[in-house]
Structure formats: C-alpha cells, structure tokens
PDB file of N, CA and C in Angstrom:
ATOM      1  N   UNK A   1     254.048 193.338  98.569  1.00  0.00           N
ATOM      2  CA  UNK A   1     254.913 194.437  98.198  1.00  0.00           C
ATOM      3  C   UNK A   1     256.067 194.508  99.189  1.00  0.00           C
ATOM      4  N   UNK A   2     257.097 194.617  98.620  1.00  0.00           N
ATOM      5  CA  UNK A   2     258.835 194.457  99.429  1.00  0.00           C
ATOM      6  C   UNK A   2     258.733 196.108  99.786  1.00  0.00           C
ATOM      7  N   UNK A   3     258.923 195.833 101.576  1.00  0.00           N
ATOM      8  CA  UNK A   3     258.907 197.193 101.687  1.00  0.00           C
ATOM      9  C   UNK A   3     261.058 198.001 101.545  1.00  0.00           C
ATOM     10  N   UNK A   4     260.853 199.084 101.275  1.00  0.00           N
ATOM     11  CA  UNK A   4     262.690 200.187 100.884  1.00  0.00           C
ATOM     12  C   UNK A   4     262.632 200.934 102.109  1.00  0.00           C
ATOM     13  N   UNK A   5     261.803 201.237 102.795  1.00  0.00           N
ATOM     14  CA  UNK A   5     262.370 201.938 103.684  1.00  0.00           C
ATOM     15  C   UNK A   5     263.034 202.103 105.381  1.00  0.00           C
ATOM     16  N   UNK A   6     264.306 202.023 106.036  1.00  0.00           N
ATOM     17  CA  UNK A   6     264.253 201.159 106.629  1.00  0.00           C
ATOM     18  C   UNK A   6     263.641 201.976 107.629  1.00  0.00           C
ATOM     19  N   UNK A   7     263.857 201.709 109.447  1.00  0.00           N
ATOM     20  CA  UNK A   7     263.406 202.145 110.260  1.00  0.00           C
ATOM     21  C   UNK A   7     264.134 203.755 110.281  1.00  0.00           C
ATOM     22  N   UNK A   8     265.258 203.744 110.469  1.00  0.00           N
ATOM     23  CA  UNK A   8     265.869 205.141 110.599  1.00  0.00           C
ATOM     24  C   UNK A   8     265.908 206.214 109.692  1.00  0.00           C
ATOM     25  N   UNK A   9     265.116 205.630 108.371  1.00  0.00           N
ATOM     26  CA  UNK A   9     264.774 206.645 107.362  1.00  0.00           C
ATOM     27  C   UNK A   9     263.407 207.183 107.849  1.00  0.00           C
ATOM     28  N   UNK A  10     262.654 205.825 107.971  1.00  0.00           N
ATOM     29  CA  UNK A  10     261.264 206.239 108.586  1.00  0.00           C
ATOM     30  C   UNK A  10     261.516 207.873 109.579  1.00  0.00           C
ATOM     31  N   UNK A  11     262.308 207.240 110.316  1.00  0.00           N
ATOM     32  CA  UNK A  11     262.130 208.281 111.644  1.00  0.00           C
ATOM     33  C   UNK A  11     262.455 209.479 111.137  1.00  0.00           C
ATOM     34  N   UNK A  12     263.438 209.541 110.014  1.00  0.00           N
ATOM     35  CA  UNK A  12     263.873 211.078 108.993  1.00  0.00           C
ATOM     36  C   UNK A  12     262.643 211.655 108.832  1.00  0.00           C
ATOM     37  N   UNK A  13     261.711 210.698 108.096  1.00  0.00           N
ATOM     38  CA  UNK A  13     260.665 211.206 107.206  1.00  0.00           C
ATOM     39  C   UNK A  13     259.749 211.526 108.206  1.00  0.00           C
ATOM     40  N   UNK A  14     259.721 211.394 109.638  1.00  0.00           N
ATOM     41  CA  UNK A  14     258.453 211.728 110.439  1.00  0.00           C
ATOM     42  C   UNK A  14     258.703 212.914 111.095  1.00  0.00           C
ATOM     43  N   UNK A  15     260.266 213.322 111.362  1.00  0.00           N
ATOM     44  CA  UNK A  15     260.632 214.355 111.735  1.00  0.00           C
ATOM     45  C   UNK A  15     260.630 215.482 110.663  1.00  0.00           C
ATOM     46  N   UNK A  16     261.052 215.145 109.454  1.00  0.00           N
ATOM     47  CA  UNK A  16     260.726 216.209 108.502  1.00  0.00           C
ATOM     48  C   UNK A  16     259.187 216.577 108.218  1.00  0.00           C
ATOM     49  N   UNK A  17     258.302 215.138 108.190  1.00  0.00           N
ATOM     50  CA  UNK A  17     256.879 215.957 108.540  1.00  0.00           C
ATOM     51  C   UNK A  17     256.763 216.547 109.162  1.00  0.00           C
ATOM     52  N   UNK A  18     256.883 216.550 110.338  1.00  0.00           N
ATOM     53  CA  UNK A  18     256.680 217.595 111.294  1.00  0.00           C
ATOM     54  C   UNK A  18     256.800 218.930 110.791  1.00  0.00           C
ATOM     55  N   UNK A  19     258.087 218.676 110.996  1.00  0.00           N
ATOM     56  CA  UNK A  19     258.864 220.309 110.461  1.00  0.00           C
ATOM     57  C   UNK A  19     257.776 220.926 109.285  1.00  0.00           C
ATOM     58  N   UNK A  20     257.718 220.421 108.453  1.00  0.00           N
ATOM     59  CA  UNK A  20     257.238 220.714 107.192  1.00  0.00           C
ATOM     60  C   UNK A  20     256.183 220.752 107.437  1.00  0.00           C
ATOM     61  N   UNK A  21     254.902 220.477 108.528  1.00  0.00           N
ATOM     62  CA  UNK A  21     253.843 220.902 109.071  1.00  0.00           C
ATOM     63  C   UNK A  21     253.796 222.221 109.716  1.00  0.00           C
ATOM     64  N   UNK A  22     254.458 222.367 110.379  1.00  0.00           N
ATOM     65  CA  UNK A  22     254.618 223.414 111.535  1.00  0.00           C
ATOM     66  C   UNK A  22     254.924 224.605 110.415  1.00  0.00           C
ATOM     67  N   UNK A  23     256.026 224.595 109.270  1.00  0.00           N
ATOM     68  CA  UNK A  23     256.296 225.581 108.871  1.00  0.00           C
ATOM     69  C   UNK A  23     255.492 226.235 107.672  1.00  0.00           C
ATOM     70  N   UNK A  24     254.592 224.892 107.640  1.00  0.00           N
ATOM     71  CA  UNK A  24     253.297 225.675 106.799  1.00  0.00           C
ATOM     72  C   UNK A  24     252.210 226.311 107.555  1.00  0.00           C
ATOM     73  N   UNK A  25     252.050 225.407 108.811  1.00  0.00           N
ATOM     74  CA  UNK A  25     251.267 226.647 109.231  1.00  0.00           C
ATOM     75  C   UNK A  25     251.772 227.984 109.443  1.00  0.00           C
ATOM     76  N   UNK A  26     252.952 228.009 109.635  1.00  0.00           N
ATOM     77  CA  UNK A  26     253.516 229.441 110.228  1.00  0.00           C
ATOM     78  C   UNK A  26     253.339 230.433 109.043  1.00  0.00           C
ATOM     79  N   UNK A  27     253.701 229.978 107.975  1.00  0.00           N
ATOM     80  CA  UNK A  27     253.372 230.404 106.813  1.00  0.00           C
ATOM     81  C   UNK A  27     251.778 230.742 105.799  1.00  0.00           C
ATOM     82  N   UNK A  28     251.275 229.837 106.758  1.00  0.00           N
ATOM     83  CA  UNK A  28     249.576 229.542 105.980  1.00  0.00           C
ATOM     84  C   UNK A  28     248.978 231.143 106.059  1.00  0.00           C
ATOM     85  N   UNK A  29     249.282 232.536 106.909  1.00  0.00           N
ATOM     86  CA  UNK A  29     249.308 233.725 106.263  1.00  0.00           C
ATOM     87  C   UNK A  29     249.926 234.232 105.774  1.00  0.00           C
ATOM     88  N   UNK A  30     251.298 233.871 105.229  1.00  0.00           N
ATOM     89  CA  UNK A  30     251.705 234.539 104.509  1.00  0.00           C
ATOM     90  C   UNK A  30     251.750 234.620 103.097  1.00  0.00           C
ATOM     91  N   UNK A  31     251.572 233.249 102.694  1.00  0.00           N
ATOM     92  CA  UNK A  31     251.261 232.638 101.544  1.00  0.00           C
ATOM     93  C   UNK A  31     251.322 230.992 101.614  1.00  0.00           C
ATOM     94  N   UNK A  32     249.466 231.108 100.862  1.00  0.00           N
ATOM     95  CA  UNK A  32     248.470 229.768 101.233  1.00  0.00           C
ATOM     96  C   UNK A  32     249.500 229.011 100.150  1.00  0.00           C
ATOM     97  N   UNK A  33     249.340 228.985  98.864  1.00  0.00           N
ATOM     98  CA  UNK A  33     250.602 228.034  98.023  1.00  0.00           C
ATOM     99  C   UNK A  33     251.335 227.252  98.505  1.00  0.00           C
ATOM    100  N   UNK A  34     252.308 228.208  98.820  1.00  0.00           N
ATOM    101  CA  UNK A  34     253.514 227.268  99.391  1.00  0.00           C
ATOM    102  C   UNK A  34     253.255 227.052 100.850  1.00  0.00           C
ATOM    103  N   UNK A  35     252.334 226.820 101.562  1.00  0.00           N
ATOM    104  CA  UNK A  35     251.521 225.812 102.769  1.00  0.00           C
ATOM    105  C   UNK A  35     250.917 225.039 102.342  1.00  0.00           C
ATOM    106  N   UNK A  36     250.642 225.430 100.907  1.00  0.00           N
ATOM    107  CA  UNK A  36     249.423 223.701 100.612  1.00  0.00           C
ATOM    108  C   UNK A  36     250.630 222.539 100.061  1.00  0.00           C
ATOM    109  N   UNK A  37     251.757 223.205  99.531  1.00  0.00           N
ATOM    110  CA  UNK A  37     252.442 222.593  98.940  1.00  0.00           C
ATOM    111  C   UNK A  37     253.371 221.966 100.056  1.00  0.00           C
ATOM    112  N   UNK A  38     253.368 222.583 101.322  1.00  0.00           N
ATOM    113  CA  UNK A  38     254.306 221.990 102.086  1.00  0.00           C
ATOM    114  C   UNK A  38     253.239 220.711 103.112  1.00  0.00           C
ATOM    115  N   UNK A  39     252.125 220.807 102.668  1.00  0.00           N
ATOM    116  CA  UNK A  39     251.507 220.126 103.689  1.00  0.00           C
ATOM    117  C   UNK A  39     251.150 218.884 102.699  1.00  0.00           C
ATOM    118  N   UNK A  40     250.703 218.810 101.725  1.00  0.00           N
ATOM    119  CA  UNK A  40     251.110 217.689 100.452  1.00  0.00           C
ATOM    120  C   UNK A  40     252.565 217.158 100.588  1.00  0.00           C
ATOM    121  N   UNK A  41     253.466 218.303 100.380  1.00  0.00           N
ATOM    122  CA  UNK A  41     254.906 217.253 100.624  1.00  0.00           C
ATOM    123  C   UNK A  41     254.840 216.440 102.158  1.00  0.00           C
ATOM    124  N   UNK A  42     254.452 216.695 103.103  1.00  0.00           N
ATOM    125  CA  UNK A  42     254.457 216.339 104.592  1.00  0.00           C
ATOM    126  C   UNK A  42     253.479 214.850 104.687  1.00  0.00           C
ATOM    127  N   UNK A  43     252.873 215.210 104.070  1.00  0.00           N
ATOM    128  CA  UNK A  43     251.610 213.935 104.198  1.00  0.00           C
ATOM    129  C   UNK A  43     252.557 212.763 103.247  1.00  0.00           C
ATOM    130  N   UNK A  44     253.140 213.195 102.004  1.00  0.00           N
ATOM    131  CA  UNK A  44     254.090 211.997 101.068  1.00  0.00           C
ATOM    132  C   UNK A  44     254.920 211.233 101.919  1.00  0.00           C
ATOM    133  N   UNK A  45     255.416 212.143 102.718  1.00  0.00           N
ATOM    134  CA  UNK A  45     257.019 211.390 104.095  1.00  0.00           C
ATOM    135  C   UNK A  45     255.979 210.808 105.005  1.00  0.00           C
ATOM    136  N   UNK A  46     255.021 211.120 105.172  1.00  0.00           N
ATOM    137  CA  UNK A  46     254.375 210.876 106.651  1.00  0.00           C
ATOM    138  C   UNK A  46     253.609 209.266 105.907  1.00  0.00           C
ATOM    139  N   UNK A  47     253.268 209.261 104.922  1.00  0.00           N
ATOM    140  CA  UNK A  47     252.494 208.213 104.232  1.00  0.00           C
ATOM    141  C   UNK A  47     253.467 206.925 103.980  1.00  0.00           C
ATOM    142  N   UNK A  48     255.124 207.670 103.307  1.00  0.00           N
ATOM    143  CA  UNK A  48     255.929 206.517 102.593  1.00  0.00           C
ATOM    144  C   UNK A  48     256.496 206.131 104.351  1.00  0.00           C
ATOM    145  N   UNK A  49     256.396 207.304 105.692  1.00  0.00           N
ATOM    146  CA  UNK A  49     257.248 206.339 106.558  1.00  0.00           C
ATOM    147  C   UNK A  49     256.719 205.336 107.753  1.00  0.00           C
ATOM    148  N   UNK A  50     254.831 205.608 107.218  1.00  0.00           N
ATOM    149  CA  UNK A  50     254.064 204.602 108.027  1.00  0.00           C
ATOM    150  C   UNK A  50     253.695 203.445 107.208  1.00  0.00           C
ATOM    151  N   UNK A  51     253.901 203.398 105.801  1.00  0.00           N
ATOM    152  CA  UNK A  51     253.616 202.140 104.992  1.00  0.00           C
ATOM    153  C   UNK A  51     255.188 201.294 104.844  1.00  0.00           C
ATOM    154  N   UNK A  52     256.177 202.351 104.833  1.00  0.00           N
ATOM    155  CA  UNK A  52     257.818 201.278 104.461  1.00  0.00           C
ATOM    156  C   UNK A  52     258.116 201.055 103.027  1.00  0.00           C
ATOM    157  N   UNK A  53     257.426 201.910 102.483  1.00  0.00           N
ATOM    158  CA  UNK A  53     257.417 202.128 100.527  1.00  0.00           C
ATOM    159  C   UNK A  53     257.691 203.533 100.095  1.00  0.00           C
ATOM    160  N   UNK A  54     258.211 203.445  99.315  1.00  0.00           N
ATOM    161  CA  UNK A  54     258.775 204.911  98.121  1.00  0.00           C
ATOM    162  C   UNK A  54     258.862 204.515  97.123  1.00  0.00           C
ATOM    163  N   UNK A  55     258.130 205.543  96.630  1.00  0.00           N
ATOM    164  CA  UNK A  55     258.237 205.084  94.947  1.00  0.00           C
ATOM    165  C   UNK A  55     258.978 205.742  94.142  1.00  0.00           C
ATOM    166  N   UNK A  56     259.519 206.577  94.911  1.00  0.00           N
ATOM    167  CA  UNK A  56     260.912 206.899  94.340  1.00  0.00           C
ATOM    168  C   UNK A  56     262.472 206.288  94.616  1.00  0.00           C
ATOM    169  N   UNK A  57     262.370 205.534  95.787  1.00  0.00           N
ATOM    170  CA  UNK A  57     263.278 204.528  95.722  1.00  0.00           C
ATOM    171  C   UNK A  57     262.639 203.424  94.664  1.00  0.00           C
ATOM    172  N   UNK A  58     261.688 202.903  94.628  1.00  0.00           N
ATOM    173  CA  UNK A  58     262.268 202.145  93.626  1.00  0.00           C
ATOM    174  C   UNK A  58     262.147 202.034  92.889  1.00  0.00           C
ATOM    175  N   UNK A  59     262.122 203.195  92.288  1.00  0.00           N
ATOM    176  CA  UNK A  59     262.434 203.812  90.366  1.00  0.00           C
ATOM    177  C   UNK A  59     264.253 204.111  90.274  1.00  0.00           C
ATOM    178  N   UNK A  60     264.555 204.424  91.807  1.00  0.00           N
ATOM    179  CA  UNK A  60     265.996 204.389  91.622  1.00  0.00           C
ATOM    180  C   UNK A  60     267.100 203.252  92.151  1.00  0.00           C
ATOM    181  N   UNK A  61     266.143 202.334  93.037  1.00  0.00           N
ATOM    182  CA  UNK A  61     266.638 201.073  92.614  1.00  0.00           C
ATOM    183  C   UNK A  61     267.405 201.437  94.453  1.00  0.00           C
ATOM    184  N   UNK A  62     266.751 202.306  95.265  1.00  0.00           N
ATOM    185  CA  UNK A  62     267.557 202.344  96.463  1.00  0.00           C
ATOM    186  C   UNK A  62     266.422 201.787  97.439  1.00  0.00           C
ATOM    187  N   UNK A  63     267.138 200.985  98.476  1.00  0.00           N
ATOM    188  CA  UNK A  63     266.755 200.397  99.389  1.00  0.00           C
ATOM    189  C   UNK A  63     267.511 200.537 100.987  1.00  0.00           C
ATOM    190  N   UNK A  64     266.530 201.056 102.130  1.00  0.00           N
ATOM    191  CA  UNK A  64     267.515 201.472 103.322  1.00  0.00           C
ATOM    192  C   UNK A  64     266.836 200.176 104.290  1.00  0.00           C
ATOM    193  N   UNK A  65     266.136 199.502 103.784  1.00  0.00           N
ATOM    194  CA  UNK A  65     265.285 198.430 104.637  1.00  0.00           C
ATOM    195  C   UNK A  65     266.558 197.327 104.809  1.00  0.00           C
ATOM    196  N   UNK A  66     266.876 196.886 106.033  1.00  0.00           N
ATOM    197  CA  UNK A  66     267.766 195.847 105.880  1.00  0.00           C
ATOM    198  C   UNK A  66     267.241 194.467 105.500  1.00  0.00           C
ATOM    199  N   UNK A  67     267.985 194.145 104.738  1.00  0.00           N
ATOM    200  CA  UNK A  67     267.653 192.703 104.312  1.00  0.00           C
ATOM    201  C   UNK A  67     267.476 191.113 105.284  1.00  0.00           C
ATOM    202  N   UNK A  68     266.282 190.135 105.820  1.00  0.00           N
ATOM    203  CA  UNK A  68     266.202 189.950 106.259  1.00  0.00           C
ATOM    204  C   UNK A  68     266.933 188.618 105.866  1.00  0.00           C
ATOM    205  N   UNK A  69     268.058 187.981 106.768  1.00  0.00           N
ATOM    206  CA  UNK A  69     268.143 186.680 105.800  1.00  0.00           C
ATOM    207  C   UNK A  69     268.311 185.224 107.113  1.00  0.00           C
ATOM    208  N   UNK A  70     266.864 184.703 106.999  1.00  0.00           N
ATOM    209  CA  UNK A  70     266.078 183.761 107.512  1.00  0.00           C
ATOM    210  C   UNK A  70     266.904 182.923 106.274  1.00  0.00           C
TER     211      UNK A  70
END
C-alpha cells in the first residue's frame, strides 16, 4: 500500500490529536457526545499519521507524501 501522507502532515495530524484529546476531556462533563466524538475523530489523525494512509486522500486523489524518485 502507497503511503499519501507526508511527514509534515503527519505532524498536523498528531498535534491536532492532541488538541482534540485534551478538549474532550475538558468537555467529557459537560457533554459525553461530543467527547466521544472528539476522541474517535483524534484516534482517525492519530491512526492515518502513524500508518502514512488516508482514505480520504485517496478518494480525492491528494497526496502530501513526496515522491521518491530512485
């Protein structure tokens, strides 16, 4: 599998986990929903930026991985 994502997106997607961790817990009393929903979205970035795949890049055909040319 050709990985889309490059390194400096990665690092987007690990910093927005974060964020998107932290602000569900802050939230996890105020309303559980939108903490479960932010901790599902967090785990998607945290998953696509330790594997180097999105599957929404490539349904849209975008690629930030630089091309290696050996």
């Amino acid at each position: 599998m050709e990985k889309n994502v490059g390194k400096k997106d990665a690092i987007v997607r690990l910093v927005l986990a974060a964020i998107f961790v932290g602000l569900g817990v802050y939230l996890l009393s105020v309303n559980s929903t939108i903490s479960i929903g932010l901790f599902v979205f967090s785990f998607m970035l945290l998953m696509t930026s330790l594997v180097g795949r999105c599957g929404l890049y490539k349904v849209f055909g975008i690629n930030t991985c630089p091309i290696d040319k050996r």
